[in-house]
Protein backbone atom coordinates (compact mmCIF):
# COMPACT_ATOMS: atom_id res chain seq x y z
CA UNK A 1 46.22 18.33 43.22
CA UNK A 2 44.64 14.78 44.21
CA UNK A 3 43.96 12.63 42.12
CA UNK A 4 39.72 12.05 41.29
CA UNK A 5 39.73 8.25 40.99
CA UNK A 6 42.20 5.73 39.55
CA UNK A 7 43.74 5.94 35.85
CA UNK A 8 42.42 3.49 33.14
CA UNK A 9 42.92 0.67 33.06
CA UNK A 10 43.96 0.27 36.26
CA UNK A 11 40.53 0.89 37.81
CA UNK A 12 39.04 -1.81 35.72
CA UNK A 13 41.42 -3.86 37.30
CA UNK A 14 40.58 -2.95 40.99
CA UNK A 15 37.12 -2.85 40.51
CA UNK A 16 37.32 -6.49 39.29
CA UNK A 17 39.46 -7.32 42.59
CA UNK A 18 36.79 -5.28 44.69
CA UNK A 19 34.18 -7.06 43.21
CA UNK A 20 35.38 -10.24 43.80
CA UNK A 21 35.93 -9.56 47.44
CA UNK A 22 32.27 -8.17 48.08
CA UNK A 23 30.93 -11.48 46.34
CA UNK A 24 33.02 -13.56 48.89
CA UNK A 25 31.81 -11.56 51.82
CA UNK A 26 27.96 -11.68 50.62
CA UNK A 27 28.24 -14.88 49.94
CA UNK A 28 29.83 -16.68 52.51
CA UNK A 29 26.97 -14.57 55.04
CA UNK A 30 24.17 -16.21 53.39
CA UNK A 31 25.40 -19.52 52.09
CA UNK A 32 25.40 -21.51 55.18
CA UNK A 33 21.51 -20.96 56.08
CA UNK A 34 20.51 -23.66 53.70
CA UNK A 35 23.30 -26.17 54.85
CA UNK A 36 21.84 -25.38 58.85
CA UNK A 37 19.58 -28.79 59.00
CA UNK A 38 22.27 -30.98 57.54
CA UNK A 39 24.85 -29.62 60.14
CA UNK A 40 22.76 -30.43 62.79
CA UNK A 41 21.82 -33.71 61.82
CA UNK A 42 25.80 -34.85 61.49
CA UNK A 43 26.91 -32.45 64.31
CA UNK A 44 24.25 -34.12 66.44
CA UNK A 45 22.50 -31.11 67.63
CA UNK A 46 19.36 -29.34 68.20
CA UNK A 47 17.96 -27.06 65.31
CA UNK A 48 17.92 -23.92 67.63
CA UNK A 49 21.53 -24.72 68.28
CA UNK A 50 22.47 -24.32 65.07
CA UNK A 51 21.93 -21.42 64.66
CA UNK A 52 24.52 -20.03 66.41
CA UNK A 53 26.88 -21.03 62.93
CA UNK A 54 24.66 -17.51 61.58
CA UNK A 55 24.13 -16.00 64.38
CA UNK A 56 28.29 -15.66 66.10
CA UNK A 57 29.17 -14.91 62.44
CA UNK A 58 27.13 -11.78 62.33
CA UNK A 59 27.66 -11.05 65.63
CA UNK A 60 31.58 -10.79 65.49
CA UNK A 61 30.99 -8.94 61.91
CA UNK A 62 28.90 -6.18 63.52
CA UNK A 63 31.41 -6.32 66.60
CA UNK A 64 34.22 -5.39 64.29
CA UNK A 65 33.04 -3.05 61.48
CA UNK A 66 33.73 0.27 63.35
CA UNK A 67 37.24 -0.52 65.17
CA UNK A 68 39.04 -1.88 61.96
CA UNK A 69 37.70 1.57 59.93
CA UNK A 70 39.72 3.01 62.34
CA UNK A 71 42.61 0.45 62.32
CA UNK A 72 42.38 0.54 58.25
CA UNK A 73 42.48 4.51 58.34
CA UNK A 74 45.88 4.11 60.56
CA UNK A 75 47.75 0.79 58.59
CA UNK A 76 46.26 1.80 54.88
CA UNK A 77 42.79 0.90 53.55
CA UNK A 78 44.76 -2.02 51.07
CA UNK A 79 46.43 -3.26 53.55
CA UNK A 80 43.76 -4.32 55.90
CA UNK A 81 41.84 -5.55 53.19
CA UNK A 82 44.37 -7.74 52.21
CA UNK A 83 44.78 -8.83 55.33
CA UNK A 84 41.09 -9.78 56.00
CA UNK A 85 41.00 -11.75 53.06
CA UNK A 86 43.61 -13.66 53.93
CA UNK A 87 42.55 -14.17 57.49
CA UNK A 88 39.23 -15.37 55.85
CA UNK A 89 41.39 -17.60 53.78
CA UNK A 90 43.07 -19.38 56.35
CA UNK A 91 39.71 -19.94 58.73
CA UNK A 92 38.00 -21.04 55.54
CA UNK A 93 40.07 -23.71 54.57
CA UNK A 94 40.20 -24.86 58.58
CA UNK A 95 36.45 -25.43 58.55
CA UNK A 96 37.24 -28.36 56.49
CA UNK A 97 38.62 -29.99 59.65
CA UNK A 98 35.81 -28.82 61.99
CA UNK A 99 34.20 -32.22 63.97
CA UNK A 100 32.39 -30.62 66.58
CA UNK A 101 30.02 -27.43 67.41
CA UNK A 102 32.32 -25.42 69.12
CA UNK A 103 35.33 -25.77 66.71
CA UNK A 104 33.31 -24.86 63.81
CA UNK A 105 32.05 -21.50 65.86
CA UNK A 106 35.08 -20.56 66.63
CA UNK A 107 36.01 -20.85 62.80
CA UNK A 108 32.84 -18.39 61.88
CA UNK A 109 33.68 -15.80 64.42
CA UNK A 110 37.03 -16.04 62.94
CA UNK A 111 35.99 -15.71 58.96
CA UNK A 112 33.88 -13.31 60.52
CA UNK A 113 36.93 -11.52 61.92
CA UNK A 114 38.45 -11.39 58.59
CA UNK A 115 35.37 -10.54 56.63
CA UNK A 116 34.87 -7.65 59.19
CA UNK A 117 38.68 -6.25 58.22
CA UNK A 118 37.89 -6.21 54.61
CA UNK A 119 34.53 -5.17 54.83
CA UNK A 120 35.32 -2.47 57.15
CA UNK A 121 37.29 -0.13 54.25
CA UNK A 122 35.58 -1.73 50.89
CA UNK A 123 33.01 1.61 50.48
CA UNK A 124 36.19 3.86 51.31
CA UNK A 125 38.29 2.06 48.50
CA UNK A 126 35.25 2.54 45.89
CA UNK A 127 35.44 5.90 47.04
CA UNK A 128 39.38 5.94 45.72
CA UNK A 129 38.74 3.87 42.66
CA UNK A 130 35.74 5.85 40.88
CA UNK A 131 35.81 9.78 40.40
CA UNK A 132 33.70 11.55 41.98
CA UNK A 133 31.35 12.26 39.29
CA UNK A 134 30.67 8.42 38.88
CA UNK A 135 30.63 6.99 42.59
CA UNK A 136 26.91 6.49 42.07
CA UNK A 137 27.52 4.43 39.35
CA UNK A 138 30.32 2.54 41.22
CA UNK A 139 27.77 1.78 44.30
CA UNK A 140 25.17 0.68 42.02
CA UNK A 141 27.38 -2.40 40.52
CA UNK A 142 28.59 -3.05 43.78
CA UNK A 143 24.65 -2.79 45.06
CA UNK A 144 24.33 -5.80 41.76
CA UNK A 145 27.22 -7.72 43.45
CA UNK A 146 25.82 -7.93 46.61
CA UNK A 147 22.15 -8.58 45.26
CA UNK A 148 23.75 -11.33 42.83
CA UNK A 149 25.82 -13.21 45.44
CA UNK A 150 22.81 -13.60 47.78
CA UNK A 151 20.36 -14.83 44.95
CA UNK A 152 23.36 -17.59 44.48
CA UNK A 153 23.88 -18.26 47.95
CA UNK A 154 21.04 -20.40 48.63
CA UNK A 155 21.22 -22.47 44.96
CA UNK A 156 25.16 -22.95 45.98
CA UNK A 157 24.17 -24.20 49.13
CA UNK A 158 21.86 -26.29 48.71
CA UNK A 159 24.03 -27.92 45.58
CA UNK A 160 27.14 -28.43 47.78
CA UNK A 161 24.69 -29.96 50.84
CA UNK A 162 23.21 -32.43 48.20
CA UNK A 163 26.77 -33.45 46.94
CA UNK A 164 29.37 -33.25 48.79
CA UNK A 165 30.69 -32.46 52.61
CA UNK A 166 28.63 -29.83 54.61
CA UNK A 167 32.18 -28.61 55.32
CA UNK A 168 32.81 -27.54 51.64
CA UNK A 169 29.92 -24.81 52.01
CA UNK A 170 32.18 -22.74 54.43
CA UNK A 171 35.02 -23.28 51.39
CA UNK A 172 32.79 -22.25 48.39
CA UNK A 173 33.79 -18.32 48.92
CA UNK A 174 37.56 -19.04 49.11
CA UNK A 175 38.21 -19.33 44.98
CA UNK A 176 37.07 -15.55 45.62
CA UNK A 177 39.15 -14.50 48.15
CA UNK A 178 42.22 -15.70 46.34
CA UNK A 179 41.66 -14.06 43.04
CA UNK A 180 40.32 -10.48 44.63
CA UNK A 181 44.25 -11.09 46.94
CA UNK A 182 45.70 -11.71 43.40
CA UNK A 183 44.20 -8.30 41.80
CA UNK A 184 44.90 -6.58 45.07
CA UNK A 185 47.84 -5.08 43.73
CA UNK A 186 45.70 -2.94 41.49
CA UNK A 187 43.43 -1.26 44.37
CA UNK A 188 44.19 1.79 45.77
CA UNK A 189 47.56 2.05 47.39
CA UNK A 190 47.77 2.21 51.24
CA UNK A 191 48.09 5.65 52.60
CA UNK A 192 49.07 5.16 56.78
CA UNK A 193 47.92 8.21 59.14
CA UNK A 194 49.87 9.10 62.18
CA UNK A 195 47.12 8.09 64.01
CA UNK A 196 47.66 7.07 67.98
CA UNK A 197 46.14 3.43 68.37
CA UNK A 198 42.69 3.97 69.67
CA UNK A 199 42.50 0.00 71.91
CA UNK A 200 39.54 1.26 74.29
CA UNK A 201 37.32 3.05 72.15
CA UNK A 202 37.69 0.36 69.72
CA UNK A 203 37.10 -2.74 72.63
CA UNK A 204 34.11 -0.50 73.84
CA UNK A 205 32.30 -0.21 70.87
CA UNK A 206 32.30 -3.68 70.19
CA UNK A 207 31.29 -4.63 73.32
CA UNK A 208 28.53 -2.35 73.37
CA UNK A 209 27.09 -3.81 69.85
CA UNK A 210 27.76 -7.28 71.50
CA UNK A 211 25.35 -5.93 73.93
CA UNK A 212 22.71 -4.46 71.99
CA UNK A 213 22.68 -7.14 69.00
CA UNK A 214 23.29 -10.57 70.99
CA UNK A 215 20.51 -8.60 73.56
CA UNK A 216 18.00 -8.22 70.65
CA UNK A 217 19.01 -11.76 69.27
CA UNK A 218 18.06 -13.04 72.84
CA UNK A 219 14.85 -11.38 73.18
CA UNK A 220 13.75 -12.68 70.12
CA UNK A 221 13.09 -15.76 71.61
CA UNK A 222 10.27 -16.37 74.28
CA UNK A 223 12.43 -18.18 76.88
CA UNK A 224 15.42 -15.27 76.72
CA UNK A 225 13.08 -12.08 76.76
CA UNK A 226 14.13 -10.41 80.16
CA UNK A 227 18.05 -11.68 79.82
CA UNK A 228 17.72 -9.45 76.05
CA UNK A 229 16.24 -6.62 77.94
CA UNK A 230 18.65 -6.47 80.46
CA UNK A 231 21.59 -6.71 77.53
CA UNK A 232 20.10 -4.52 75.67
CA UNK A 233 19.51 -1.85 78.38
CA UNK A 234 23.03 -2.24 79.75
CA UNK A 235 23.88 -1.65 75.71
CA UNK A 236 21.99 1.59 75.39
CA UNK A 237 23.54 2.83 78.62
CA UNK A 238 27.33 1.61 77.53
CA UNK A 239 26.28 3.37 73.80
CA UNK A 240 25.77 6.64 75.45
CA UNK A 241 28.81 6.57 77.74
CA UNK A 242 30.65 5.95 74.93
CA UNK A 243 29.49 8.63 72.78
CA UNK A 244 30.43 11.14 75.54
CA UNK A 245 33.78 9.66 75.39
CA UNK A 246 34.10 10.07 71.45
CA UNK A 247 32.92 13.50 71.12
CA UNK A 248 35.81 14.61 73.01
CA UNK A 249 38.48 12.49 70.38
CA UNK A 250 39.55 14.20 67.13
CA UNK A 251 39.26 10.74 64.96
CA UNK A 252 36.31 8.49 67.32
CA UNK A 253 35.89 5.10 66.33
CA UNK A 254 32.63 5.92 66.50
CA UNK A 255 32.36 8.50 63.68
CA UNK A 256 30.00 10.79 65.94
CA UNK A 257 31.90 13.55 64.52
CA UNK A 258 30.42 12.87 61.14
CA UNK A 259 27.09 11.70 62.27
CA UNK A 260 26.60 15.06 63.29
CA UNK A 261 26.44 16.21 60.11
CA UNK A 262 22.56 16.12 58.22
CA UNK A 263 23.74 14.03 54.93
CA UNK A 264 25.26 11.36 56.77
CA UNK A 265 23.57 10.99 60.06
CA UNK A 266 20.13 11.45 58.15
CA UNK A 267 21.53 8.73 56.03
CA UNK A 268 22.45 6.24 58.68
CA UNK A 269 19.10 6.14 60.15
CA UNK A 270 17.36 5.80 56.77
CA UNK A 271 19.69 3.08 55.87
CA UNK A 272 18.85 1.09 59.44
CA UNK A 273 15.47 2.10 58.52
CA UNK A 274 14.88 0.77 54.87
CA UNK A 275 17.26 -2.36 55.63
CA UNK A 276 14.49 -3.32 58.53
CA UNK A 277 12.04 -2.52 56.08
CA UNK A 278 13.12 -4.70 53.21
CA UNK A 279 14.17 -7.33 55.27
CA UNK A 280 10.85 -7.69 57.11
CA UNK A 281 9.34 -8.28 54.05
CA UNK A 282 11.51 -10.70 52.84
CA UNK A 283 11.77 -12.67 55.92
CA UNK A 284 7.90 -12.37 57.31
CA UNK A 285 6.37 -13.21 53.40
CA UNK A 286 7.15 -17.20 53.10
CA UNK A 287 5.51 -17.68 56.42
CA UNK A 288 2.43 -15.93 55.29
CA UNK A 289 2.86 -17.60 51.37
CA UNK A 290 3.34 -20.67 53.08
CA UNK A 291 1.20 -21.24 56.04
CA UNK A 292 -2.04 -18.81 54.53
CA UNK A 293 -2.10 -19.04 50.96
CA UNK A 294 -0.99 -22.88 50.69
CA UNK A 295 1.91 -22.85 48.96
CA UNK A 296 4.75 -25.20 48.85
CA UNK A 297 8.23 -24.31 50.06
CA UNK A 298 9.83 -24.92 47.02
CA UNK A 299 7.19 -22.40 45.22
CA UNK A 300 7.47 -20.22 47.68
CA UNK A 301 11.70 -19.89 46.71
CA UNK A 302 10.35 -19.01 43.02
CA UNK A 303 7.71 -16.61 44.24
CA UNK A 304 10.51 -14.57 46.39
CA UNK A 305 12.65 -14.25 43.18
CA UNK A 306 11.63 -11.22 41.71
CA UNK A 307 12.46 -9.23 44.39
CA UNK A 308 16.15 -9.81 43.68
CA UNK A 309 15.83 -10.52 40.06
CA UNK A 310 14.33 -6.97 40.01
CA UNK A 311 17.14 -5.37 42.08
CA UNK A 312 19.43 -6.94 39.84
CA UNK A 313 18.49 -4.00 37.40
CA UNK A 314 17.06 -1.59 39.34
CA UNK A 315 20.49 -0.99 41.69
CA UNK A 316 23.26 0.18 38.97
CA UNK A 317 20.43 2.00 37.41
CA UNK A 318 19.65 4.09 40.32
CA UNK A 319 23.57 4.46 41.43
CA UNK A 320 24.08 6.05 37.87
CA UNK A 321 20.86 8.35 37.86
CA UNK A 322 22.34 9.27 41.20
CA UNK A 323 25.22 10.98 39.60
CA UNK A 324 22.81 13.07 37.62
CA UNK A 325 19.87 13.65 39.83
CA UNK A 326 19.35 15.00 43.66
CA UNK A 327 19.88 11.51 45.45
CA UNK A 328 17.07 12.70 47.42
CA UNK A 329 14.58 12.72 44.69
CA UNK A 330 15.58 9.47 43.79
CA UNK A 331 14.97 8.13 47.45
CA UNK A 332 12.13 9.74 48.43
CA UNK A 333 10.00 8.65 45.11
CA UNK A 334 11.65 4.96 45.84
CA UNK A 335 10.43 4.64 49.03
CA UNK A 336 6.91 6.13 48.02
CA UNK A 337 7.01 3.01 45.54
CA UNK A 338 7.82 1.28 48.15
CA UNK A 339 4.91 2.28 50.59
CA UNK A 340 2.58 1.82 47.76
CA UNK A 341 3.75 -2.01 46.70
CA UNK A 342 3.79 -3.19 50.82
CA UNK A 343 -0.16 -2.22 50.89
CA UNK A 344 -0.55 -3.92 47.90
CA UNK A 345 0.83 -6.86 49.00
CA UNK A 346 -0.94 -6.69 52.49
CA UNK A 347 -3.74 -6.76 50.69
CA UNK A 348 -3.71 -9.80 49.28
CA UNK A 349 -6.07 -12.15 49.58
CA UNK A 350 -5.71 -15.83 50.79
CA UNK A 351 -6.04 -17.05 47.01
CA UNK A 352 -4.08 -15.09 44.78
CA UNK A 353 -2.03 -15.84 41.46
CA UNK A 354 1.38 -16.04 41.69
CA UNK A 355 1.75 -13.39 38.98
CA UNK A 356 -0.15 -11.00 41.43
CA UNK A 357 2.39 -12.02 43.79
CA UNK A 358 5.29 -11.46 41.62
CA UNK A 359 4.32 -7.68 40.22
CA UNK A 360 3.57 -6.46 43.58
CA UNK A 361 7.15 -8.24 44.83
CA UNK A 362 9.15 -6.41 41.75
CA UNK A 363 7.30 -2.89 42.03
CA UNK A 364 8.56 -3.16 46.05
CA UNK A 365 12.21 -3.56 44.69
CA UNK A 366 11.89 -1.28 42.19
CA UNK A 367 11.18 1.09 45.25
CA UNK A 368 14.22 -0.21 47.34
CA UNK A 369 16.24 -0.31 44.50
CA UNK A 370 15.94 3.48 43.74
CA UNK A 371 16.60 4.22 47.83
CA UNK A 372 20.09 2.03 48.27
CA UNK A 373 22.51 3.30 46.16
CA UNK A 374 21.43 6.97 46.55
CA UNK A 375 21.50 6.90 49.83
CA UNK A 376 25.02 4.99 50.08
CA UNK A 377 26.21 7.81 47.94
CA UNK A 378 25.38 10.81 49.59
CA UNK A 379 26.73 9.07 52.93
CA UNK A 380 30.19 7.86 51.64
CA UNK A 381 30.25 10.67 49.63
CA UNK A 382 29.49 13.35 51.85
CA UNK A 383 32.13 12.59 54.62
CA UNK A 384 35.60 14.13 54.58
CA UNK A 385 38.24 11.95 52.67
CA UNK A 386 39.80 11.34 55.72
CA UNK A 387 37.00 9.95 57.30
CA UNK A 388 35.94 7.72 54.44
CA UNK A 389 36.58 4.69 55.78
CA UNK A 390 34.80 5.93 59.08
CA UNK A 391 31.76 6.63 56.61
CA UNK A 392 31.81 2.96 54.76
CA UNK A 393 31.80 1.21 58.39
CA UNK A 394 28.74 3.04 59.66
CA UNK A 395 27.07 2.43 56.00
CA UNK A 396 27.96 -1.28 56.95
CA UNK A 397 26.81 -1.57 60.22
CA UNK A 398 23.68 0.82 59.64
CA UNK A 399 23.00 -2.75 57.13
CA UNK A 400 24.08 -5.32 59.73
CA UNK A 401 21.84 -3.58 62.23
CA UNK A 402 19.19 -3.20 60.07
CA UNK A 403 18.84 -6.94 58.83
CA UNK A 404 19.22 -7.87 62.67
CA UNK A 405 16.61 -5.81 63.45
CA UNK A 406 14.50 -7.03 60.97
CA UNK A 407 14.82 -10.60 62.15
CA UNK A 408 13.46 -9.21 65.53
CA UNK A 409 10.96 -7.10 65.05
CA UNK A 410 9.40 -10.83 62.61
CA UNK A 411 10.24 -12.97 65.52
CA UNK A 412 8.36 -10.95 67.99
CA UNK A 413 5.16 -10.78 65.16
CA UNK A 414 5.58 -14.33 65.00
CA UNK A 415 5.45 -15.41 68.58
CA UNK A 416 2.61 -12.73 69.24
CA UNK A 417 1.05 -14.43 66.14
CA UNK A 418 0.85 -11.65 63.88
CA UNK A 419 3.54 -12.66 61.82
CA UNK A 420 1.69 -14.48 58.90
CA UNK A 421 -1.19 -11.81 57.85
CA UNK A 422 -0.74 -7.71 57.38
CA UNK A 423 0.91 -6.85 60.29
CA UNK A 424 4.39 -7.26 59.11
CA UNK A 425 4.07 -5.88 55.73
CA UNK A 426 2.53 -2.70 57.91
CA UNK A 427 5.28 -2.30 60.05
CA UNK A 428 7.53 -2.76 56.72
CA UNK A 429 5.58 0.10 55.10
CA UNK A 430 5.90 2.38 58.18
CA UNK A 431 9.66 1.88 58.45
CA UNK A 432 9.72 3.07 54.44
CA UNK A 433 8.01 6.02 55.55
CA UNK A 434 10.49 6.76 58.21
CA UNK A 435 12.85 6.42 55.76
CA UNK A 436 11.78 8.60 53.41
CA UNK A 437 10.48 11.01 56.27
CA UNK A 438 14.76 11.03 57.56
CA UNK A 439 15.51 11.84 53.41
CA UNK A 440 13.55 14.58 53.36
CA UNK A 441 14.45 16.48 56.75
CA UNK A 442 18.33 15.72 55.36
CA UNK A 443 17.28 17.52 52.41
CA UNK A 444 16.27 20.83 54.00
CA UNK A 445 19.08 20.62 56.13
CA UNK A 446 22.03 20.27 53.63
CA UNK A 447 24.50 22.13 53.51
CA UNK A 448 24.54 22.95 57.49
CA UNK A 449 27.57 21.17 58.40
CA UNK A 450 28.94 19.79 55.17
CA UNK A 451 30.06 21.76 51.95
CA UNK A 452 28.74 19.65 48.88
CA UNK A 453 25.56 20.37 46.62
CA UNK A 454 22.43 19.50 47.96
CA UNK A 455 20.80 16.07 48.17
């Protein structure tokens, strides 16, 4: 009979070593926004250039996710890991030598590369480490690791910018890497399948997000709109040739064969959903904080913090409530929270308290907070064993794509210049809605296609 999560105290162990490694990922995404101005000023280039050091580094990471779940489910889940980390390793402690742009892209793409590997078979691994009766619980501390390492990602930042070499900010996640590789021994142990290499599906599909994400990155700005359209179009066509292809394999790279079943496909699209959701609101409020109620950017980075503060408790609570209550029930009331603290806030009026501000922030991640880890469960949890490292990729890229998204659908509010009044915090609360609408249809569809207890 297999074994329902690791042995004590073993899993402490391993959780400590996955824990590490999802701080280092997290981290190293968001800690180089804050450094962007000073790396542009040394680097001697524009500010829009810049931001290429963010944007190739998601790019490659969203490129990635889906062809090393399938190279992980083939070599061992461990093993890749391990490998990432140390790829990540070796391009992190090269950036200290980068003089020039395009040397310090390549570098991203290639932490990205490495991040990607581990990042690709993390959710399956939590899937080995917890039982099954307690995976909720397991998402929601990895829900307060990821939540934690981006509140610390900007403060890190901006410490290392102010005090030593820009180039150290690329190094800060390393320490991390090293001890998760030290503890790796105590993660689950790699299990290979005879699985035939799958080179073309996996080139294809990241192609085809290259497409679709650098296209919606392009259209996002005013000069780029038709070359984005064109990408993206050429994307969606590529997307659906490529689905034709997978529904004919018995293991896809492109888990269609579980995202034809309710609880995860459901689940996808109300993770893209809620992640364009929150991250609307998150990036669309400073401009409006800012530019319409007067307030300075440094109060504006207090203002934001109880809507991370807030997840901070929210997300293990809901991941072990999750174990005991229909995940459903929990997401569905979350996002109606949700719905109901975005109108608030669009409400607002030009003078407000910041306390008004703040309650109105927490009571929206109290809402999100109840969605994640639910969700994450029932679509990690739901899939086949043998496809769980198929199921954590899509969970990752349905959260890459979502935060891209969001960044578009502000950028397009902002240069149509309804980015800094209700608009955005509408379209936020209508994406919460979808998501709760997708949680609900999943709901009285489970059970057709998957055998587990209903969500």
């Amino acid at each position: 009979m297999e074994q329902d999560g690791l042995p004590m105290p073993r899993r402490i162990w391993a959780i400590i070593g996955i824990s590490f490694g999802t701080a280092l990922l997290v981290l190293d995404g968001a800690i180089a926004n804050v450094a962007l101005p000073t790396i542009a000023r040394e680097l001697n280039v524009s500010d829009g250039v810049i931001t290429n050091v963010v944007t190739v580094y998601q790019l490659v990471l969203v490129m990635v996710l889906l062809p090393f779940a399938s190279i992980g489910d083939r070599i061992g889940h461990r093993r890749l890991y391990q490998i990432g980390q140390a790829v990540f390793l070796v391009a992190s402690a090269l950036c200290l030598f980068a003089t020039n742009l395009p040397v310090l892209l390549v570098l991203r793409a290639a932490q990205a590369l490495g991040a990607g590997m581990a990042l690709s078979v993390s959710s399956a691994m939590l899937r080995q480490i917890y039982p099954a009766k307690n995976l909720g619980s397991g998402l929601g501390i990895n829900s307060v690791i990821v939540a934690s390492s981006a509140a610390l990602a900007p403060t890190l930042g901006g410490y290392i910018v102010a005090h030593i070499a820009w180039h150290w900010v690329f190094v800060a996640a390393a320490p991390l890497a090293v001890i998760s590789l030290i503890l790796g021994r105590f993660l689950p142990e790699p299990v290979r399948r005879p699985l035939n290499p799958e080179w073309v599906s996996g080139l294809w599909s990241a192609v085809t997000m290259l497409l679709i994400i650098g296209g919606l990155q392009l259209g996002a700005h005013a000069d780029n709109v038709w070359l984005g359209v064109v990408a993206v179009g050429m994307g969606v066509v590529s997307a659906v040739l490529l689905v034709r292809r997978e529904n004919e394999r018995e293991n896809p790279v492109v888990p269609v064969d579980i995202m034809r079943m309710p609880a995860i496909g459901l689940s996808a699209l109300a993770a893209v959903t809620c992640f364009i959701s929150s991250g609307a609101l998150m990036l669309a409020l400073p401009f409006r904080l800012e530019q319409t109620m007067g307030y300075s950017p440094d109060q504006v980075g207090l203002l934001l913090l109880p809507f991370p503060l807030t997840m901070l408790f929210i997300a293990p609570l809901a991941g072990w409530l999750s174990d005991r209550i229909a995940p459903t029930k929990l997401g569905v009331t979350g996002m109606a929270v949700a719905v109901v603290a975005l109108a608030l806030l669009a409400m607002l009026p030009g003078q407000v308290s910041a306390f008004a501000i703040a309650w109105r922030l927490a009571l929206a991640a109290v809402g999100f907070g109840l969605f994640f880890a639910p969700n994450s469960r029932l679509l990690i949890g739901r899939a086949p064993k043998d496809r769980a490292a198929a199921a954590g990729g899509l969970l990752s890229t349905s959260r890459l794509l979502g935060q891209t998204m969001a960044a578009v659908v502000v950028g397009i509010l902002l240069s149509s210049g309804l980015g800094v009044g209700a608009w955005p915090l509408a379209v936020s609360g209508a994406l919460a809605l979808v998501s709760a609408i997708c949680s609900l249809v999943r709901f009285r569809s489970s059970g057709k296609g998957v055998k587990a207890p209903a969500g």
